[in-house]
C-alpha atoms as a PDB file:
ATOM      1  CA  UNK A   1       0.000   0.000   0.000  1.00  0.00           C
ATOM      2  CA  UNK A   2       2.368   2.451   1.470  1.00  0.00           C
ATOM      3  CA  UNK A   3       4.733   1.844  -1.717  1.00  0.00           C
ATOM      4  CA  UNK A   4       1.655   2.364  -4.204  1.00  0.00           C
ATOM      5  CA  UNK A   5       1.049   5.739  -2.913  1.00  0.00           C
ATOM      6  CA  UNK A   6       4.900   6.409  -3.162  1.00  0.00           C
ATOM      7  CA  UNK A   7       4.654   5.958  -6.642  1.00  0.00           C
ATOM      8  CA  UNK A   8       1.870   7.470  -7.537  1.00  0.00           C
ATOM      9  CA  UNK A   9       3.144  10.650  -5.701  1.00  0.00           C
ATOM     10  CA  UNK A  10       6.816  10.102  -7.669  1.00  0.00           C
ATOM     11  CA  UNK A  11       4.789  10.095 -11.168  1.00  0.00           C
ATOM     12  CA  UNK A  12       2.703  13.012  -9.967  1.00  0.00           C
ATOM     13  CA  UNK A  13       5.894  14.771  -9.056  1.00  0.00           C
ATOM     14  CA  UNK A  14       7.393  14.158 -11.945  1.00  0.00           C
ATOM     15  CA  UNK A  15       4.491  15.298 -14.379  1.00  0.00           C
ATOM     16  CA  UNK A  16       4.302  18.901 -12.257  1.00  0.00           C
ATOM     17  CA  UNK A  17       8.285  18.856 -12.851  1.00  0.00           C
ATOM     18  CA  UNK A  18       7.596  18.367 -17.050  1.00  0.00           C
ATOM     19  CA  UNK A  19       5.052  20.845 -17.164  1.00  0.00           C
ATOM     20  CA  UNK A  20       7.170  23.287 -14.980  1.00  0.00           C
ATOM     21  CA  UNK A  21      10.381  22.753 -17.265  1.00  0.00           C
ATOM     22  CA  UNK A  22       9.593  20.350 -20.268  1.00  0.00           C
ATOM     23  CA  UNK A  23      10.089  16.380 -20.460  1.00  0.00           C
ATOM     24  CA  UNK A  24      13.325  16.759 -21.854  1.00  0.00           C
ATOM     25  CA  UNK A  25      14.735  19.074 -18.945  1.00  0.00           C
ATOM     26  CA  UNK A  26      13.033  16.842 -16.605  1.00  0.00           C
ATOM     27  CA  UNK A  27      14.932  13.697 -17.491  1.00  0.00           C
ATOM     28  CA  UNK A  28      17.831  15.500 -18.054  1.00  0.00           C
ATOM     29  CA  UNK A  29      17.890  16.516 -14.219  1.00  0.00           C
ATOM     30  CA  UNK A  30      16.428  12.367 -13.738  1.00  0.00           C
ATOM     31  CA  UNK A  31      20.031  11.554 -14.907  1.00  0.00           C
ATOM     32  CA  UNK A  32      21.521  14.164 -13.332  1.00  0.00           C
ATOM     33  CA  UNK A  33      20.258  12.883  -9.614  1.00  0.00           C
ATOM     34  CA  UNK A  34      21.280   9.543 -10.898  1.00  0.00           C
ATOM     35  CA  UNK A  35      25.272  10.268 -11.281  1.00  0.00           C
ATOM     36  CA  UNK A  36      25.001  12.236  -8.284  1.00  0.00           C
ATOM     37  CA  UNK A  37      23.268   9.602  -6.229  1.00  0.00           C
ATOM     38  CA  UNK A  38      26.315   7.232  -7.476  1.00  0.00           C
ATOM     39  CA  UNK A  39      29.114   9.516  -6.710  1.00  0.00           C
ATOM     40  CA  UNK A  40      27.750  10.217  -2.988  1.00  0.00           C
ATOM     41  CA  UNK A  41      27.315   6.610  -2.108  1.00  0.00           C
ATOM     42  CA  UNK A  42      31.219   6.082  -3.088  1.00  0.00           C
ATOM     43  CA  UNK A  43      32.463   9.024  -1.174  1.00  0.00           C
ATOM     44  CA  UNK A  44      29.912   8.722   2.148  1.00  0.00           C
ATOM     45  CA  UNK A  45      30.115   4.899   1.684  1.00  0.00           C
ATOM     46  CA  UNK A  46      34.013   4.962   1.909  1.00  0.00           C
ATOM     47  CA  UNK A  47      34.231   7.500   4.869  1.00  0.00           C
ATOM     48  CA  UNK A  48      31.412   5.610   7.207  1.00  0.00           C
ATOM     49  CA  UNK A  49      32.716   2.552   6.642  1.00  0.00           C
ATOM     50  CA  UNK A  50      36.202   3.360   7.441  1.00  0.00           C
ATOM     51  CA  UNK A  51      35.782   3.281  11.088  1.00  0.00           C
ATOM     52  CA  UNK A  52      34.048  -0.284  10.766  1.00  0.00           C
ATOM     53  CA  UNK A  53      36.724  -1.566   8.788  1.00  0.00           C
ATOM     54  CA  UNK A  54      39.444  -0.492  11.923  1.00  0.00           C
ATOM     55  CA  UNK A  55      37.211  -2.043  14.395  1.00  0.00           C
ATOM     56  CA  UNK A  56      36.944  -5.378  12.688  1.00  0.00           C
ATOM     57  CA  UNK A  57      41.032  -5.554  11.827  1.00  0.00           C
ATOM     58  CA  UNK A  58      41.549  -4.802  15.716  1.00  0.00           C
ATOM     59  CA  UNK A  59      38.855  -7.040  16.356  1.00  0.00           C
ATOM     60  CA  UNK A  60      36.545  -5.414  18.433  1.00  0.00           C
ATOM     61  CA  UNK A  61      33.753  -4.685  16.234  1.00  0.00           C
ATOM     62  CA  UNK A  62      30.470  -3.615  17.923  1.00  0.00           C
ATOM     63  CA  UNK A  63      27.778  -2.010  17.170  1.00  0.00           C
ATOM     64  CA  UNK A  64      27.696   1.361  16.566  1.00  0.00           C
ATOM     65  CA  UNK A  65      26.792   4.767  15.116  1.00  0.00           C
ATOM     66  CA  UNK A  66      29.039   4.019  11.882  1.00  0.00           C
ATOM     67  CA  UNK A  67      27.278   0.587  11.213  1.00  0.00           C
ATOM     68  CA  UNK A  68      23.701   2.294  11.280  1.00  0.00           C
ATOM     69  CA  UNK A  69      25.136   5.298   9.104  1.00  0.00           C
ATOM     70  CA  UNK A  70      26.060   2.753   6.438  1.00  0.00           C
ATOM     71  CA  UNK A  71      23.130   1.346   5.974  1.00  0.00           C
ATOM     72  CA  UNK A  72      21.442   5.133   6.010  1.00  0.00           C
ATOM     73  CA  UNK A  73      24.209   5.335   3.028  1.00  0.00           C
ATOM     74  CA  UNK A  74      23.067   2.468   1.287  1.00  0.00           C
ATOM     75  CA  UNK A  75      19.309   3.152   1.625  1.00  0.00           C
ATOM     76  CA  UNK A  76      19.904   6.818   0.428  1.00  0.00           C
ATOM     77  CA  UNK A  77      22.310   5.513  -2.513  1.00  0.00           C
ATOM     78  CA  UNK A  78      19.191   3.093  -3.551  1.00  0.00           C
ATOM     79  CA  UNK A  79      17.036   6.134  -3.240  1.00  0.00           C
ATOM     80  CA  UNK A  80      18.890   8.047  -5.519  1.00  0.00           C
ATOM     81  CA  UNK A  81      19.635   5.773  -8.326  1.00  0.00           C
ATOM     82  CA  UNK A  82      16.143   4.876  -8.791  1.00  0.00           C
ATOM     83  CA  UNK A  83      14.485   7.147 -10.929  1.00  0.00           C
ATOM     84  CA  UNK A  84      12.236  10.016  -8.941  1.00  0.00           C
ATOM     85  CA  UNK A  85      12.194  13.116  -7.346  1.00  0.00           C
ATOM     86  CA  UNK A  86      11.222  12.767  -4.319  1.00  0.00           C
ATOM     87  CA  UNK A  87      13.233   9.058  -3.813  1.00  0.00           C
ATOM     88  CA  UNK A  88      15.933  11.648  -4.457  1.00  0.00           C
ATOM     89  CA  UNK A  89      15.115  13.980  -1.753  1.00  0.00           C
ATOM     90  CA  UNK A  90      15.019  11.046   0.747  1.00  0.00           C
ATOM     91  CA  UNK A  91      17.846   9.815  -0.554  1.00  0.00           C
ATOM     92  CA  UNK A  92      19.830  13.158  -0.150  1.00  0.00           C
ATOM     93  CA  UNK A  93      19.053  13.575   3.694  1.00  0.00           C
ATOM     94  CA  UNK A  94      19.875   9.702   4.083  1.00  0.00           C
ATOM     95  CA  UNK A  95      23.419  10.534   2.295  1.00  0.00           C
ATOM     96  CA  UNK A  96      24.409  13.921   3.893  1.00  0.00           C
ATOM     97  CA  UNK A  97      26.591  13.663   7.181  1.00  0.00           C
ATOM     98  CA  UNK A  98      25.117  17.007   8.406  1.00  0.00           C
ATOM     99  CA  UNK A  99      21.251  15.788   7.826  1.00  0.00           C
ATOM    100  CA  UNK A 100      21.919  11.686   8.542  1.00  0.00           C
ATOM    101  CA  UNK A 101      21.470  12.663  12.247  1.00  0.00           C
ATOM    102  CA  UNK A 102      17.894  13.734  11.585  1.00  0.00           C
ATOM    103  CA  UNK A 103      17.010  10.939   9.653  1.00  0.00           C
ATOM    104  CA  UNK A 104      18.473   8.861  12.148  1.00  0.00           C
ATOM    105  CA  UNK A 105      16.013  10.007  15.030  1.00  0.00           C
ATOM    106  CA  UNK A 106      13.062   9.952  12.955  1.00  0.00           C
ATOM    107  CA  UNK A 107      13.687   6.415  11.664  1.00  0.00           C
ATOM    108  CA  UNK A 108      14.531   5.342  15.502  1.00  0.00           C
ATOM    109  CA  UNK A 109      11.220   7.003  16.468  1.00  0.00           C
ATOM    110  CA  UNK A 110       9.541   4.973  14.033  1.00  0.00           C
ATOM    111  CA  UNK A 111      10.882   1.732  14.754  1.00  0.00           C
ATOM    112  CA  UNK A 112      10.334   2.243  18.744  1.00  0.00           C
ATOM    113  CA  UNK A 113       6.438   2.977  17.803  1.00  0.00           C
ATOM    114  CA  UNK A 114       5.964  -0.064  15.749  1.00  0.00           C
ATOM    115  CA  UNK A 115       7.758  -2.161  18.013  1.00  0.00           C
ATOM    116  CA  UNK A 116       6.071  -0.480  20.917  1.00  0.00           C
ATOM    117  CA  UNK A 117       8.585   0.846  23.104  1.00  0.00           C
ATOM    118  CA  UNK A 118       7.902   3.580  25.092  1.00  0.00           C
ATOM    119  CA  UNK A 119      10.595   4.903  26.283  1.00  0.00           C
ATOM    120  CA  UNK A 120      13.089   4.210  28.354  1.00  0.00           C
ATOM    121  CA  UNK A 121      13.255   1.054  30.444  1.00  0.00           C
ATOM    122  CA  UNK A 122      13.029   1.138  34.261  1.00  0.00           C
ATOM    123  CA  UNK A 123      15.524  -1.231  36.703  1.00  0.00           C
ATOM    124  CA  UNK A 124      15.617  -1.508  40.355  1.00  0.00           C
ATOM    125  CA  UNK A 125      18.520  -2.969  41.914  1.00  0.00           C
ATOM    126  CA  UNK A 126      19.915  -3.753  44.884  1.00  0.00           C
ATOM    127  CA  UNK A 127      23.887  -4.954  44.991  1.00  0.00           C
ATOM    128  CA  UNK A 128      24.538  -8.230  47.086  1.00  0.00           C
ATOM    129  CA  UNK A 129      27.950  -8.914  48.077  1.00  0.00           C
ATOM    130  CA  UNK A 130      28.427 -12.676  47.811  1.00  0.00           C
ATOM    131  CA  UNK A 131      26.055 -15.664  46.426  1.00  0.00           C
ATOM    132  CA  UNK A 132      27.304 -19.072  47.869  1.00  0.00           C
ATOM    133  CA  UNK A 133      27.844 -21.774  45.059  1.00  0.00           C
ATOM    134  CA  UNK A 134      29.359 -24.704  44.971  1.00  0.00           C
ATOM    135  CA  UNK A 135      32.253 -23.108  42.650  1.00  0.00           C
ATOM    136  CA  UNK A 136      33.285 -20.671  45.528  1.00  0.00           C
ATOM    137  CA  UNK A 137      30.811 -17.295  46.013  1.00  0.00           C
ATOM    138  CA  UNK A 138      29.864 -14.986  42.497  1.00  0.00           C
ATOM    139  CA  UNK A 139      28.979 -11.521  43.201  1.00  0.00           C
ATOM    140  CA  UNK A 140      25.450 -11.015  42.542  1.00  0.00           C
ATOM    141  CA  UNK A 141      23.187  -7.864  41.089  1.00  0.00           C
ATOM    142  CA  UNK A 142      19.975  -8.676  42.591  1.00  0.00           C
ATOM    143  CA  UNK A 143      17.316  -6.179  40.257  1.00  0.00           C
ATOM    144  CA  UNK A 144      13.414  -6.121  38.916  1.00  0.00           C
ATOM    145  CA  UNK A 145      12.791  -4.870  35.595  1.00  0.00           C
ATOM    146  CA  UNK A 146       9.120  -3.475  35.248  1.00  0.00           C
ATOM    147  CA  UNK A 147       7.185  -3.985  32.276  1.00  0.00           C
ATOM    148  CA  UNK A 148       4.242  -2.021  31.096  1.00  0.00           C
ATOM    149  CA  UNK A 149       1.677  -4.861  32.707  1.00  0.00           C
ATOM    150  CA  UNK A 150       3.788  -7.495  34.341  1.00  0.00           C
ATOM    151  CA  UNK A 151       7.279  -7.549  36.353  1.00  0.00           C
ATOM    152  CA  UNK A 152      10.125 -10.109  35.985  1.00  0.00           C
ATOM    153  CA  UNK A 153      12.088 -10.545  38.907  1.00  0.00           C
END
């Protein structure tokens, strides 16, 4: 559904852009986001994923800002190839360092409602010095996490 109306909205774009400035024009600047959307993705894809690459040769790759940028990278460098203005657009704010931030946030907002988190996470805890096992005594974080309708101890 949601990628129906996309297109529909990318054709209607793009017929306001031919009458505005003629068909020819209009694919001209098609192509035009095309090379660009190439030429960004090698550039931003070879700078975000430079800080991945050190982390996995020293061998303490986690997750992290960088790995989430790359795929903002890749899903703005798809966005930009394929043909469309506003795909462009998207694909622009996915691609720029000073805008990726934004897009970021809004795509972590999104996820979190869908998923249904709300927010932050509450813990209780209480530190215990020793647990007795047969192994010799493990220090022990004794804590409750509450959930929206039920708590897990």
């Amino acid at each position: 559904m949601l990628a129906g109306l996309w297109a529909l909205a990318e054709i209607v774009v793009f017929a306001l852009v031919a009458a505005w400035i003629g068909v020819g024009w209009t694919l001209l600047a098609a192509l035009a986001t095309t090379v660009l959307g190439w030429t960004l993705v090698a550039r931003q894809m070879r700078d975000v994923t430079a800080p991945l690459r050190a982390q996995a040769r020293g061998g303490t790759l986690q997750r992290s800002r960088a790995a989430t940028d790359a795929g903002l990278v890749a899903a703005g460098g798809v966005l930009m190839v394929l043909p469309g203005f506003l795909g462009d657009v998207v694909g622009l704010l996915c691609l720029l360092p000073p805008t990726r931030p934004l897009v970021r946030a809004a795509v972590g907002r999104g996820l979190a409602a869908k998923l249904g988190v709300a927010g932050p996470v509450r813990v209780r805890s209480t530190r215990v010095e020793t647990f007795p096992r047969p192994e010799g005594p493990v220090r022990v974080i004794e804590g409750e996490v509450a959930g929206e309708s039920h708590l897990i101890r």
